[in-house]
N, C-alpha and C. Protein backbone atom coordinates (compact mmCIF):
# COMPACT_ATOMS: atom_id res chain seq x y z
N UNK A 1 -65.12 59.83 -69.79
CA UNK A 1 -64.94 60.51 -68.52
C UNK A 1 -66.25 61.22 -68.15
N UNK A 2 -66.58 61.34 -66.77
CA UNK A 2 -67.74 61.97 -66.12
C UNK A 2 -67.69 62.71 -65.51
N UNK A 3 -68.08 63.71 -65.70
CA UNK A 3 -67.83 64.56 -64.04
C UNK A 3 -69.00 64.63 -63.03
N UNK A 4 -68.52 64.07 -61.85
CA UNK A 4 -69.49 63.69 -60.96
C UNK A 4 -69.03 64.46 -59.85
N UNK A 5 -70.08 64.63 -58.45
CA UNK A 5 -69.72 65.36 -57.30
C UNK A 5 -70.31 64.34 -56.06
N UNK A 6 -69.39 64.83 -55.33
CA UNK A 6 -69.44 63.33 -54.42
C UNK A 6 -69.28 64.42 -52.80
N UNK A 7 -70.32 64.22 -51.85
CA UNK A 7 -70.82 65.15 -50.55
C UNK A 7 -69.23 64.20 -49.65
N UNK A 8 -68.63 64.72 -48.88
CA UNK A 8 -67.92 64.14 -48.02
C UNK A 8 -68.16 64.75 -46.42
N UNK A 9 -68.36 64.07 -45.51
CA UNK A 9 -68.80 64.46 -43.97
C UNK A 9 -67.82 63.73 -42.92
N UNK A 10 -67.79 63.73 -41.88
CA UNK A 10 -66.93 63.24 -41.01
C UNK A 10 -67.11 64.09 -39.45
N UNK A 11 -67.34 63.47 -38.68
CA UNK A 11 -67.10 64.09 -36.94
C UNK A 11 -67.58 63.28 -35.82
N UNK A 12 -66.37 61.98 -36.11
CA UNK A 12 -65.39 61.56 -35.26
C UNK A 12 -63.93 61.48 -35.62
N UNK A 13 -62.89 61.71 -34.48
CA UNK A 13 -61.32 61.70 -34.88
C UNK A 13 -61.06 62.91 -35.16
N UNK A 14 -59.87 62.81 -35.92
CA UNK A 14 -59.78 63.75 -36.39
C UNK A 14 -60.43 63.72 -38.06
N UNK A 15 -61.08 64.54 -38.05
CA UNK A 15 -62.03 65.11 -38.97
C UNK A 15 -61.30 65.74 -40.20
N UNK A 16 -60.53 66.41 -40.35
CA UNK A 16 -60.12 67.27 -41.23
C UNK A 16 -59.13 66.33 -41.83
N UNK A 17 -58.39 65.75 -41.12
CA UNK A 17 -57.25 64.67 -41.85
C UNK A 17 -58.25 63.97 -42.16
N UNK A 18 -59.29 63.21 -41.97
CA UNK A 18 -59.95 62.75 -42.31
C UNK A 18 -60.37 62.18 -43.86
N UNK A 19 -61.27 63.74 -44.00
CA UNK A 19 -61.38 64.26 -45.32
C UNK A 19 -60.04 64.48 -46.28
N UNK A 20 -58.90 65.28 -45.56
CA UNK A 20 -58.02 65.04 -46.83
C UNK A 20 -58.06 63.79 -47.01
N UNK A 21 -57.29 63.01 -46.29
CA UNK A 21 -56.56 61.71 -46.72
C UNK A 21 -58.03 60.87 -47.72
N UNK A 22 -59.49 61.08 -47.48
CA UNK A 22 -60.21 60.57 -48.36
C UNK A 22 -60.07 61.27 -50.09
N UNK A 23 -60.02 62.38 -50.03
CA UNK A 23 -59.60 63.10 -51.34
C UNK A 23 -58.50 62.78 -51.97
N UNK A 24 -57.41 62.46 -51.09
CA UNK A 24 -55.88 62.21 -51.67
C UNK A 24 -56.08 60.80 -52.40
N UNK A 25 -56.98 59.79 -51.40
CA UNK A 25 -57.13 58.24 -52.03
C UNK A 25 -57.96 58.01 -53.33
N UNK A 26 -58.87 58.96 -53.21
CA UNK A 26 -59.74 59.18 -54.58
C UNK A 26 -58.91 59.85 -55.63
N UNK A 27 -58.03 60.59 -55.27
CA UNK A 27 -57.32 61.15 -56.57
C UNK A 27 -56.09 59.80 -56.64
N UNK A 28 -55.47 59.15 -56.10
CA UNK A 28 -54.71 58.44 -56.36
C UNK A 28 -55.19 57.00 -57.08
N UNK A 29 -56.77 57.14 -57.25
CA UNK A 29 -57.16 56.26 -58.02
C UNK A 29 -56.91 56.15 -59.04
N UNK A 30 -56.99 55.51 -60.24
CA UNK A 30 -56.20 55.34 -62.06
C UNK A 30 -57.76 55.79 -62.56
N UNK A 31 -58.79 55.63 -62.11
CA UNK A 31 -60.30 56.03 -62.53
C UNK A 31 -60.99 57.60 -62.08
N UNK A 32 -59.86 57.78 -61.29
CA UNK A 32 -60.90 59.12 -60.38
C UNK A 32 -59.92 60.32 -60.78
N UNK A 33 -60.38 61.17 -61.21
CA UNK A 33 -59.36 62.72 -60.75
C UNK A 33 -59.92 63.81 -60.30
N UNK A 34 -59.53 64.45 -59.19
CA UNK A 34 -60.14 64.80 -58.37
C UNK A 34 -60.14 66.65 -58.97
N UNK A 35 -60.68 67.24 -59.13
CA UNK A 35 -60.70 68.58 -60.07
C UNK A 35 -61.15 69.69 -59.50
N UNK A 36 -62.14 70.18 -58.29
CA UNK A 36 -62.38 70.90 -57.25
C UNK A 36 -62.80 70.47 -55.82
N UNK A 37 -62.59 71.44 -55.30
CA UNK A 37 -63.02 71.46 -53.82
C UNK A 37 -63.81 72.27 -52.82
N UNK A 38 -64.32 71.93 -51.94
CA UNK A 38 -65.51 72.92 -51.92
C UNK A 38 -64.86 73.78 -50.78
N UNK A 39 -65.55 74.74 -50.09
CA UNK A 39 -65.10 75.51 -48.79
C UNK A 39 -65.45 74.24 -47.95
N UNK A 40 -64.81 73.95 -46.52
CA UNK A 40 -64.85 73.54 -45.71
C UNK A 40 -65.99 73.97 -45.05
N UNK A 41 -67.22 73.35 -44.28
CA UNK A 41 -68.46 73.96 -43.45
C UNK A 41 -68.08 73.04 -42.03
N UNK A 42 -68.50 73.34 -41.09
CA UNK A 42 -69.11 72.57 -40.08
C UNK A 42 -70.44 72.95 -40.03
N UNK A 43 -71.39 71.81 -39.67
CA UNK A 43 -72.94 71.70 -39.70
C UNK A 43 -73.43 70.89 -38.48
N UNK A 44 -74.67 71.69 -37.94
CA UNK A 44 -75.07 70.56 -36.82
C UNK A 44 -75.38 69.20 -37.54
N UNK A 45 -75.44 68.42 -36.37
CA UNK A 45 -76.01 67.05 -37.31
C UNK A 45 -77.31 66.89 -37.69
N UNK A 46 -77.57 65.80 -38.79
CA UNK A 46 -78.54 65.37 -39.48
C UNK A 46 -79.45 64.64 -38.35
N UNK A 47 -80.38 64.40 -38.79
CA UNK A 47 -81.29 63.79 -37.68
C UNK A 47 -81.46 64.06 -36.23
N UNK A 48 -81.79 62.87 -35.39
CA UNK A 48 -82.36 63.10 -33.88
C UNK A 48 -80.95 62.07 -33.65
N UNK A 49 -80.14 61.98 -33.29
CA UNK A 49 -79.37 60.90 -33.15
C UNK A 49 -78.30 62.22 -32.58
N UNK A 50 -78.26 62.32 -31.07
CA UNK A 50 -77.03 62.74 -30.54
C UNK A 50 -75.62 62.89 -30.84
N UNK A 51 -75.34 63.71 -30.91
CA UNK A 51 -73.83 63.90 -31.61
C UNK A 51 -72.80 65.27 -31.92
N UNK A 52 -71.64 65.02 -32.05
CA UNK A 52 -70.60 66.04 -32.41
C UNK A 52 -71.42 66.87 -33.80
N UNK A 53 -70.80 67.99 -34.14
CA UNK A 53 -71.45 68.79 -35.56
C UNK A 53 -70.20 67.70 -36.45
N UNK A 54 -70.67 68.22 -37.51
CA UNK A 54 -69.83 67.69 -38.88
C UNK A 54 -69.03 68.75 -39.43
N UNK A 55 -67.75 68.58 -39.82
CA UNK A 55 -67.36 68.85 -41.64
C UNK A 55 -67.79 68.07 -42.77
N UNK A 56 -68.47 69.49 -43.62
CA UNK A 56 -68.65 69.34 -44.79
C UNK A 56 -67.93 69.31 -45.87
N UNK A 57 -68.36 68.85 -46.98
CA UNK A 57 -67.33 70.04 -48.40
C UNK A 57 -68.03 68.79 -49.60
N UNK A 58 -67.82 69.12 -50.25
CA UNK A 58 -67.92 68.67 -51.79
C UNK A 58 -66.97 68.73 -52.30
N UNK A 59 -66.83 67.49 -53.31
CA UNK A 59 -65.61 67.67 -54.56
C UNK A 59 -66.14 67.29 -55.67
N UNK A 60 -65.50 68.20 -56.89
CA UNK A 60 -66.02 67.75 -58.21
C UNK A 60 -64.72 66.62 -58.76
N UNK A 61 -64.97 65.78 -59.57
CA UNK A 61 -64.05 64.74 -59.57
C UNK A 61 -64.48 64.06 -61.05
N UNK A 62 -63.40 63.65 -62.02
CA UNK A 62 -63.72 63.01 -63.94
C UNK A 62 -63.45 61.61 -63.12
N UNK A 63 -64.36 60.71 -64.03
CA UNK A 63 -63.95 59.40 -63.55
C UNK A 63 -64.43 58.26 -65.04
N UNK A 64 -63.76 57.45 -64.67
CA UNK A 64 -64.39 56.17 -65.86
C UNK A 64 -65.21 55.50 -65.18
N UNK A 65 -65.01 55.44 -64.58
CA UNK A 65 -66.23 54.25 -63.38
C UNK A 65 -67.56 54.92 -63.39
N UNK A 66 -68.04 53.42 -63.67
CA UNK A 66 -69.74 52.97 -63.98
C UNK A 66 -69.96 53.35 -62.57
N UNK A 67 -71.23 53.89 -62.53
CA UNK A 67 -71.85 54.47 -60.85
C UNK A 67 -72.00 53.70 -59.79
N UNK A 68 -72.50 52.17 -59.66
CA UNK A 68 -71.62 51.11 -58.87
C UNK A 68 -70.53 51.04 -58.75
N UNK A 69 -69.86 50.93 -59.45
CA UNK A 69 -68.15 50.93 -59.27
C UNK A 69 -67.56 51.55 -58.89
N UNK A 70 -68.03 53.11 -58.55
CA UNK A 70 -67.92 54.60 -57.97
C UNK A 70 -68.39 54.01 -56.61
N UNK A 71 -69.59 53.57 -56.31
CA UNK A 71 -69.57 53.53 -55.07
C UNK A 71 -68.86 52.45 -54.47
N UNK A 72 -69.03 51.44 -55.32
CA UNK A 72 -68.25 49.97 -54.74
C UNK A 72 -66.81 50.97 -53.72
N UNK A 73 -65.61 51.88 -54.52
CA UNK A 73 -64.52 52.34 -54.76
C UNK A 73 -64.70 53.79 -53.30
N UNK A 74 -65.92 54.28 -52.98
CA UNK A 74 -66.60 54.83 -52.28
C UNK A 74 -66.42 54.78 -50.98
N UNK A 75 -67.12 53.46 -50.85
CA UNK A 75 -67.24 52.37 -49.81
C UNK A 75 -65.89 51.82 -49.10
N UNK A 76 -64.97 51.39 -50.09
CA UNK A 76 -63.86 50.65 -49.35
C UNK A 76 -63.22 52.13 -48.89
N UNK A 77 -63.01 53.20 -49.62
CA UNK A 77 -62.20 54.17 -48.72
C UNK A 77 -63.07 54.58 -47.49
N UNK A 78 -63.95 54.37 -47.61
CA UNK A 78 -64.83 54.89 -46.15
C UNK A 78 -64.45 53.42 -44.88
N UNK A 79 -64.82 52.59 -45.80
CA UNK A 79 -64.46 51.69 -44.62
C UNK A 79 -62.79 51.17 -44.04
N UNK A 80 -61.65 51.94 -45.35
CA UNK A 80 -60.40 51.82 -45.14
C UNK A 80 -60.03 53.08 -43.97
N UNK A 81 -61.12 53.73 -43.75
CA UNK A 81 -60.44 55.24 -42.77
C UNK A 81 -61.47 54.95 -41.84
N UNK A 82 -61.86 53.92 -41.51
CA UNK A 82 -62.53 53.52 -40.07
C UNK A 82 -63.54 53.31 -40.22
N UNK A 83 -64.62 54.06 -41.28
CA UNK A 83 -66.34 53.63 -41.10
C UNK A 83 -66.90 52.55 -40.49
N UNK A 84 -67.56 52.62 -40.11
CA UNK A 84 -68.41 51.52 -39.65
C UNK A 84 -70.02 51.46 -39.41
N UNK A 85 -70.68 51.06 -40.32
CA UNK A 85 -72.12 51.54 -40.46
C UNK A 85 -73.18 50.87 -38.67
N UNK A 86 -73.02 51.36 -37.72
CA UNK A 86 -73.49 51.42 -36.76
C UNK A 86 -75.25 51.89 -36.45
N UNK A 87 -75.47 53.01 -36.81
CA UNK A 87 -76.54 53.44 -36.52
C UNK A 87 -77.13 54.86 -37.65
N UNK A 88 -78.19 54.59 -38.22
CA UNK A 88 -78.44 55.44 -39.40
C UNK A 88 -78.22 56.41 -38.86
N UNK A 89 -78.14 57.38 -39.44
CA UNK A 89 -77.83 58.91 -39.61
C UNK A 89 -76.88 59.12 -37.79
N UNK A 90 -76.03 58.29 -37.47
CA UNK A 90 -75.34 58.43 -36.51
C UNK A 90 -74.06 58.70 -36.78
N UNK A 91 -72.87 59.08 -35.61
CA UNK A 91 -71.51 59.71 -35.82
C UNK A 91 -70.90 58.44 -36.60
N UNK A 92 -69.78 59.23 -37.56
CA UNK A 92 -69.17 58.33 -38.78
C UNK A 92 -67.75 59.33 -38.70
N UNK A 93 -66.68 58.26 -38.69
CA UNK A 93 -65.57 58.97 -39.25
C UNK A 93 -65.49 59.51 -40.63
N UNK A 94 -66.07 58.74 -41.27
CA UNK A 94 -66.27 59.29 -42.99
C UNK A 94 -67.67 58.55 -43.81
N UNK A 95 -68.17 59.74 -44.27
CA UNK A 95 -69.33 59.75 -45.48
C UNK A 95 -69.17 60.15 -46.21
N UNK A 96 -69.36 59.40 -47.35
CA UNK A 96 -69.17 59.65 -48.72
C UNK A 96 -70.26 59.13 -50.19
N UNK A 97 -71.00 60.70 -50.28
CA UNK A 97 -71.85 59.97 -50.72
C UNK A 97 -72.09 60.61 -52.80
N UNK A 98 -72.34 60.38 -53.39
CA UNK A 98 -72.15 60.13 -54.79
C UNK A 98 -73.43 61.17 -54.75
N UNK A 99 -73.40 62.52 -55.69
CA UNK A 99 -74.93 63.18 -55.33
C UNK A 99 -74.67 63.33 -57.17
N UNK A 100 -74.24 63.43 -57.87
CA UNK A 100 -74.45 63.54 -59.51
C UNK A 100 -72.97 62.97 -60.27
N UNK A 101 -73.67 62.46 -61.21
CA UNK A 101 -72.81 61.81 -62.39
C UNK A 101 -72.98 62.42 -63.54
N UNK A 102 -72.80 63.20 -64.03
CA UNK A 102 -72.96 63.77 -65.56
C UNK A 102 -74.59 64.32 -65.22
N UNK A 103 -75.18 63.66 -66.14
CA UNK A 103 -76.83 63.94 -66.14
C UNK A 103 -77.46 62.63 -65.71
N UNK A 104 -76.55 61.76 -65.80
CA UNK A 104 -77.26 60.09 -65.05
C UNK A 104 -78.50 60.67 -64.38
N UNK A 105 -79.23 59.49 -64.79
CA UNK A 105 -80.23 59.42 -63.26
C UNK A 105 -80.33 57.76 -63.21
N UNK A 106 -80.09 57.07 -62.02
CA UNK A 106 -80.24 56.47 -61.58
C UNK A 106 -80.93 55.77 -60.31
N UNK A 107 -81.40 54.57 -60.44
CA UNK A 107 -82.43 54.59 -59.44
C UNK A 107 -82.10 52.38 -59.19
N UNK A 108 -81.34 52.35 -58.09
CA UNK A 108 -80.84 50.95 -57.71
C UNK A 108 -81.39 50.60 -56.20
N UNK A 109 -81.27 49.24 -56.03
CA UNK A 109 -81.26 49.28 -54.50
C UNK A 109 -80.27 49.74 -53.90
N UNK A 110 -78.92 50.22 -54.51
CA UNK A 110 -78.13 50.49 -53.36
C UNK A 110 -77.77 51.85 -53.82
N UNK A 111 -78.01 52.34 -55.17
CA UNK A 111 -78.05 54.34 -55.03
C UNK A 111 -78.88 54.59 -55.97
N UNK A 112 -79.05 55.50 -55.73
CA UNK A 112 -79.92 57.01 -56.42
C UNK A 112 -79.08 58.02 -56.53
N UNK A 113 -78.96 58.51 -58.39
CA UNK A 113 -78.35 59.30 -58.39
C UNK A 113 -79.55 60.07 -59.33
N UNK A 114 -79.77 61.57 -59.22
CA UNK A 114 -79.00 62.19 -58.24
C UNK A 114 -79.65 61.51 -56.96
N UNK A 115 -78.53 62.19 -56.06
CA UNK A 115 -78.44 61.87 -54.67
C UNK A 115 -79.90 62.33 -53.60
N UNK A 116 -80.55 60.95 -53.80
CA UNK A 116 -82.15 61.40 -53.24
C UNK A 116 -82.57 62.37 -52.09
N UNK A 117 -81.56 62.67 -51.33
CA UNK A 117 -81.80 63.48 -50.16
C UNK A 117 -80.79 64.53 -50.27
N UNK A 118 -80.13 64.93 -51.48
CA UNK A 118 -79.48 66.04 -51.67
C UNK A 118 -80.27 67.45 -51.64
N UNK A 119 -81.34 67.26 -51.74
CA UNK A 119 -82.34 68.80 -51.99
C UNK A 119 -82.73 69.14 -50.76
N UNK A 120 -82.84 68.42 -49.90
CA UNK A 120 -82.97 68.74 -48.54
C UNK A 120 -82.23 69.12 -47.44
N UNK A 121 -80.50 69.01 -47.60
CA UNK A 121 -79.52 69.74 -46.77
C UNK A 121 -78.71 70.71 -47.59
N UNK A 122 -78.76 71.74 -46.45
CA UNK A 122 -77.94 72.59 -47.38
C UNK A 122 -76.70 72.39 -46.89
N UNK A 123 -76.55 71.35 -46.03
CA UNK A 123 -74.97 70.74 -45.68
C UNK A 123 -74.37 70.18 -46.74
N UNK A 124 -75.19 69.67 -47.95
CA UNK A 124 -74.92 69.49 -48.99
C UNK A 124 -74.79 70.54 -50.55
N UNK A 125 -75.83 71.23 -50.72
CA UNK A 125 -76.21 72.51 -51.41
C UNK A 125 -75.23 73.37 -51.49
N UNK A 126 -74.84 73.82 -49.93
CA UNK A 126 -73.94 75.06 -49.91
C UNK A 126 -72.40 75.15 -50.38
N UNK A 127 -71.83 73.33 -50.17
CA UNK A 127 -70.35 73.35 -50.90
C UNK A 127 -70.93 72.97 -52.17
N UNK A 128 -72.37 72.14 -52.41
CA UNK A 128 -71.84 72.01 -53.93
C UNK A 128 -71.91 73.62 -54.82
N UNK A 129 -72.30 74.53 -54.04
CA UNK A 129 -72.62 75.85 -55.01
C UNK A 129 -71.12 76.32 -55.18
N UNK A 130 -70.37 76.26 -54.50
CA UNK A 130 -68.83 76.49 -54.20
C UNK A 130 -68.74 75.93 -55.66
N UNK A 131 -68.84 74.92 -55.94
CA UNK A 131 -68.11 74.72 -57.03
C UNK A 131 -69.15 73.96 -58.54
N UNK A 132 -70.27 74.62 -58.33
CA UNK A 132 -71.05 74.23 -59.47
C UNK A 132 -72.12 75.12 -59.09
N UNK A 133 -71.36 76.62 -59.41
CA UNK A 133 -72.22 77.85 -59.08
C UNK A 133 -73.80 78.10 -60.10
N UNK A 134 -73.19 77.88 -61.45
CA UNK A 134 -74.37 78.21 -61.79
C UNK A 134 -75.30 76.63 -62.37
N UNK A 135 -75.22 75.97 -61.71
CA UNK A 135 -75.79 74.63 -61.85
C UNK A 135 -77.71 75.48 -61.41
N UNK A 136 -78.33 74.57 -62.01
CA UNK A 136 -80.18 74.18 -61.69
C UNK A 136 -80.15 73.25 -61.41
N UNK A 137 -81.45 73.08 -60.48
CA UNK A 137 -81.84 72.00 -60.42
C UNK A 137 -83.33 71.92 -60.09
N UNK A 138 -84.13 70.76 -61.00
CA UNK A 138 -85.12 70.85 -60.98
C UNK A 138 -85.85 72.00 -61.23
N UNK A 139 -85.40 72.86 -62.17
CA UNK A 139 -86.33 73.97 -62.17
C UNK A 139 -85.58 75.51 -61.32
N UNK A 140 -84.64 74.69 -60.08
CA UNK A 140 -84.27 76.13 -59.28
C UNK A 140 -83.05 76.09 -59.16
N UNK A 141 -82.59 78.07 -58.71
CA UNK A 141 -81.28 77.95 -58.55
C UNK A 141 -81.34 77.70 -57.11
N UNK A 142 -79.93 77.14 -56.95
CA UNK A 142 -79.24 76.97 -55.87
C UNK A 142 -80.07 78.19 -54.51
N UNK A 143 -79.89 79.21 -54.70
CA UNK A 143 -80.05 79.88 -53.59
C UNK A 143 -81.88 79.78 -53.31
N UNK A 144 -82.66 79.47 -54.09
CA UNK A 144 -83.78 78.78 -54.13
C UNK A 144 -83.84 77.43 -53.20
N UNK A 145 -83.26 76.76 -53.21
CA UNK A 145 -82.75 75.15 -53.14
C UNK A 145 -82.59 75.10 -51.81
N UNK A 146 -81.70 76.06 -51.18
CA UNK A 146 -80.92 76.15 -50.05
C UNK A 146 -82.45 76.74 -49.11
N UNK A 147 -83.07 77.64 -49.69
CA UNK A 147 -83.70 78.27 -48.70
C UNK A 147 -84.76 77.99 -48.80
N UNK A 148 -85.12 76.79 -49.30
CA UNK A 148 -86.33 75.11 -49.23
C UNK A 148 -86.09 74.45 -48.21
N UNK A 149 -85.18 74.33 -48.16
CA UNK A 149 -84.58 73.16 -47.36
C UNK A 149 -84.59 73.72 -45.94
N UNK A 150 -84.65 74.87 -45.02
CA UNK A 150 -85.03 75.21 -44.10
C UNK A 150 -84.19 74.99 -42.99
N UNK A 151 -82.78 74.22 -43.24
CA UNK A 151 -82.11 74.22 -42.55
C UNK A 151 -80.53 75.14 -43.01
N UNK A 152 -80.48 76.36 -43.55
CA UNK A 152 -79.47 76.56 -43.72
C UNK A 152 -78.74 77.39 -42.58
N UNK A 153 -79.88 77.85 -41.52
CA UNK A 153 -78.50 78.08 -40.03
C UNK A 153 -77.71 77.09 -39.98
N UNK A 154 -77.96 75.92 -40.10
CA UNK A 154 -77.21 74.93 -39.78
C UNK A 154 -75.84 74.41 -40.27
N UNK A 155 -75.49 75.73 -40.81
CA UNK A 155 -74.06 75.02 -41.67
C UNK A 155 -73.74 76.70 -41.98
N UNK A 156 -72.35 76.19 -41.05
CA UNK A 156 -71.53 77.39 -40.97
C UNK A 156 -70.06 77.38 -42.17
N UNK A 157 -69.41 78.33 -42.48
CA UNK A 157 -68.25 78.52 -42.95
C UNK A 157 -67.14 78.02 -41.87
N UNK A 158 -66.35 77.13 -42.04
CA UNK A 158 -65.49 76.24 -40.99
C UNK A 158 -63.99 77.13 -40.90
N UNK A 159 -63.54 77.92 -40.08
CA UNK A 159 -62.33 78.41 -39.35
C UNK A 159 -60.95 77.70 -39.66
N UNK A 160 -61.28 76.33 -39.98
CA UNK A 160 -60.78 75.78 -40.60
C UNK A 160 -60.32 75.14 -42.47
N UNK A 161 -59.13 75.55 -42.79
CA UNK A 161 -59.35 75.06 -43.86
C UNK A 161 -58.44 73.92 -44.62
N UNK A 162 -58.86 73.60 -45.86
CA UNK A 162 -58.09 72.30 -46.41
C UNK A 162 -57.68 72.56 -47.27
C-alpha cells in the first residue's frame, strides 16, 4: 500500500457534485482508499485561457496500483464525469492529477511524479498543507512553497463545503 495525494479541480457544471462523486468512485475502487480531504478552495484560473474560477481540494488516498495504473484509473473517472481534453490549461469538468506516491519519483512520457508543476500553484500547496501539514519539500516548508509561487491571492477558502 502507498499513500499518495492526488490535486482534484473542476469549473464547469456543477462543480462540487462533481468532485464528490470523483472521490466516492476512487474510494469505491478495490485498489484505492480514500483517507483525507482537503478544505474546499475556489481559485482564479491557471493560465491565459478565459474562464470560470475553480474548486480545489486534495485527497490523501492508500492504494496498490503501480503509478500508471493510478493514472490509467485517473483518467477513466475524469473522462466517466464528462472530461474532455479540449484546450490546455482550459475549462474541465474534472482534473485529476497524481502530485506524490510514497517517495516515488518518477519521470514518463505520460507523468511525473512528484507532480512537475505542483511547486508552482498554491491551488495545489494550500489543500495539500490541509492534510500533509508538516510535509518538506525540496528543502522547504510549505508556507515557504506557497509564498514562491506568487500566486497565493489566488485561492480563496470556498463558502462552500464537502
Amino acid at each position: 500500500m502507498t499513500i499518495s495525494y492526488l490535486a482534484l479541480g473542476s469549473n464547469l457544471g456543477d462543480c462540487l457534485e462533481t468532485l464528490q462523486k470523483a472521490v466516492e468512485l476512487l474510494d469505491q475502487d478495490g485498489d484505492i482508499q480514500v483517507l483525507k480531504k482537503s478544505k474546499l478552495y475556489e481559485t482564479l484560473p491557471y493560465g491565459d485561457v478565459p474562464q470560470e474560477n475553480y474548486y480545489n481540494a486534495v485527497i490523501q488516498i492508500e492504494t496498490t496500483c503501480e503509478p500508471l495504473q493510478l493514472l490509467d484509473k485517473t483518467q477513466a473517472i475524469e473522462k466517466k464525469l464528462g472530461r474532455k481534453r479540449l484546450i490546455h490549461w482550459g475549462p474541465r469538468t474534472l482534473d485529476i492529477d497524481i502530485l506524490l506516491m510514497g517517495d516515488q519519483k518518477i519521470v514518463t512520457e505520460r507523468l511525473i511524479i512528484p507532480h512537475k508543476e505542483m511547486f508552482k500553484r498554491s491551488f495545489v500547496l494550500i489543500p495539500l498543507k490541509d492534510i500533509y501539514p508538516k510535509a518538506t519539500f525540496q528543502g522547504q516548508a510549505f508556507d515557504e512553497l506557497i509564498a514562491s509561487t506568487g500566486n497565493r491571492a489566488e485561492v480563496w477558502l470556498s463558502k462552500e463545503s464537502w
